[in-house]
C-alpha atoms as a PDB file:
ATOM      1  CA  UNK A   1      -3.116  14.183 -18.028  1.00  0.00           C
ATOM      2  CA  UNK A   2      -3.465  17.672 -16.164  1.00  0.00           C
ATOM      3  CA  UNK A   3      -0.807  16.585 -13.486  1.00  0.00           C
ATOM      4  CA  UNK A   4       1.601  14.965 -15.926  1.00  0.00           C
ATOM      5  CA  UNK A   5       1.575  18.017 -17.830  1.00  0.00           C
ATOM      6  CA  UNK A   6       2.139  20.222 -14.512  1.00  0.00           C
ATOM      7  CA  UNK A   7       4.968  17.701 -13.560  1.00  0.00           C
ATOM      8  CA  UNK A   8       6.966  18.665 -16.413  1.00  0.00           C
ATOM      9  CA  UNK A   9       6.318  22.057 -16.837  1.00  0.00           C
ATOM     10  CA  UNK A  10       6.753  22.539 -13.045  1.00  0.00           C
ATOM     11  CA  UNK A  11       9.719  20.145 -12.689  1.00  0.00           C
ATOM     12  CA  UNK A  12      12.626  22.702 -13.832  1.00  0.00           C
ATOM     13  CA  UNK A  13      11.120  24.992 -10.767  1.00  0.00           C
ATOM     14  CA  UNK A  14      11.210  21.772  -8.498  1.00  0.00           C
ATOM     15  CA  UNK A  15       7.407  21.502  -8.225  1.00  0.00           C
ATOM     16  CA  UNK A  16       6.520  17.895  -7.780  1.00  0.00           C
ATOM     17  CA  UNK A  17       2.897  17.257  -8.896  1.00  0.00           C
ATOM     18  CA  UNK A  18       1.436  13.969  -8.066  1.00  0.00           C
ATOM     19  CA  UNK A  19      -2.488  13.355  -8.300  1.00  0.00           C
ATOM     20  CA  UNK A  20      -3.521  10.972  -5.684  1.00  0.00           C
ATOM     21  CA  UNK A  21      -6.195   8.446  -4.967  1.00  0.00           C
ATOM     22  CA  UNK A  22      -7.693   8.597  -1.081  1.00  0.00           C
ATOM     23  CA  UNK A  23      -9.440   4.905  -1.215  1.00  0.00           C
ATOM     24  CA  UNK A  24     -12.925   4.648  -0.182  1.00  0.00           C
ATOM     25  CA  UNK A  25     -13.216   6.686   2.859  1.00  0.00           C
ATOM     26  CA  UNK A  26     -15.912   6.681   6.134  1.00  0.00           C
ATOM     27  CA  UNK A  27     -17.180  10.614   4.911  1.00  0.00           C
ATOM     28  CA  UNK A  28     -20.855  11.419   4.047  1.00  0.00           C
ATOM     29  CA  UNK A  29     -20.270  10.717   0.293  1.00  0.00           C
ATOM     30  CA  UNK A  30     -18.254   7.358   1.409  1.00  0.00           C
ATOM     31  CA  UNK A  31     -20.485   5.837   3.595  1.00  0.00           C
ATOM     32  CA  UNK A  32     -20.228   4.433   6.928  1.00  0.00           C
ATOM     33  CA  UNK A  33     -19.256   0.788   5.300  1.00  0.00           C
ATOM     34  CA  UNK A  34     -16.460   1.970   3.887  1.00  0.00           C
ATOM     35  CA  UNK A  35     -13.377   0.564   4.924  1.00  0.00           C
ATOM     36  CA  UNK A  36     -10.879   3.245   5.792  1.00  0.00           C
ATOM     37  CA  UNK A  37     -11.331   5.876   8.870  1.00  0.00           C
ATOM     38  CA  UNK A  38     -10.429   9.722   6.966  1.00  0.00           C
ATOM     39  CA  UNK A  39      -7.344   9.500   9.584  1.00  0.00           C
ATOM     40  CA  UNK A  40      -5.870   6.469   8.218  1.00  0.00           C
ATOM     41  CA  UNK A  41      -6.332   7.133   4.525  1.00  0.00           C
ATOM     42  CA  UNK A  42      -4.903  11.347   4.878  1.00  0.00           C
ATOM     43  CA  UNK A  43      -1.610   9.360   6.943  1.00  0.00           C
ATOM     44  CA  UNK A  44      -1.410   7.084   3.964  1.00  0.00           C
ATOM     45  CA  UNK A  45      -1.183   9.922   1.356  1.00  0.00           C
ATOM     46  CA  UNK A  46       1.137  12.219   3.789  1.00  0.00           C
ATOM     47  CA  UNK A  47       3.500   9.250   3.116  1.00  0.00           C
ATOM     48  CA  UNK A  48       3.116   9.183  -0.407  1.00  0.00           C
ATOM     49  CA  UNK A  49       3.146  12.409  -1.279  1.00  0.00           C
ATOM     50  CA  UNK A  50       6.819  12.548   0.071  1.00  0.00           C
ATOM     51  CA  UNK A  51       8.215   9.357  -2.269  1.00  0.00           C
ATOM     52  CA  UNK A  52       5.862   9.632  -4.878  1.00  0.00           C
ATOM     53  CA  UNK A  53       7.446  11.252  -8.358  1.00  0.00           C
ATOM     54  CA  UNK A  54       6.001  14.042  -9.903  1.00  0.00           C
ATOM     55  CA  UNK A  55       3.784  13.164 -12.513  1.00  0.00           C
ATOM     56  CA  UNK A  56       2.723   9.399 -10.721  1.00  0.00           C
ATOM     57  CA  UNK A  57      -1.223   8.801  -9.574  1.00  0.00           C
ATOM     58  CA  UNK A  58      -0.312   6.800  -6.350  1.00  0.00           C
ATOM     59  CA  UNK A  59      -2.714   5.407  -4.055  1.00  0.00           C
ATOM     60  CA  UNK A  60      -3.124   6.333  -0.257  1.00  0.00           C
ATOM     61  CA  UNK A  61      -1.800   2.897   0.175  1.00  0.00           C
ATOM     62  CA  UNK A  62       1.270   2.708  -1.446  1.00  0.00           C
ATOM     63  CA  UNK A  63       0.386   1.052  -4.656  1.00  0.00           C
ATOM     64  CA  UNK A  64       0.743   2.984  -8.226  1.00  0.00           C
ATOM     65  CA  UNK A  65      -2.449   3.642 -10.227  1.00  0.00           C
ATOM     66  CA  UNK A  66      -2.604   3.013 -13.802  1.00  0.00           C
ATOM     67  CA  UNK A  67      -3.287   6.196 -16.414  1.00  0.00           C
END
């Protein structure tokens, strides 16, 4: 709810705010059976963080997350 509220108070400055989800990622909290290499999944939210709309939880992948 923190980021939705950011996106419109921050919107009239042309802040975007967008909270993001990174997918289950090889780290040390991850674990090494996790599907996605750190490089894959920080390329995947690059992208979205340029066509995602302030105020959206997007996914490194592309798909919208439900509030």
């Amino acid at each position: 709810m923190l980021v939705r509220k950011f996106a419109v108070e921050l919107g009239p400055r042309e802040i975007s705010c967008v909270m993001m989800s990174p997918g289950w990622v090889k780290t040390d909290m991850g674990r090494p059976e996790a599907p996605l290499e750190p490089e894959e999944s920080i390329a995947g939210m690059l992208r979205e963080f340029e066509v995602a709309p302030s105020g959206a939880f997007a996914g490194w992948d592309g798909v919208g997350k439900a509030w």
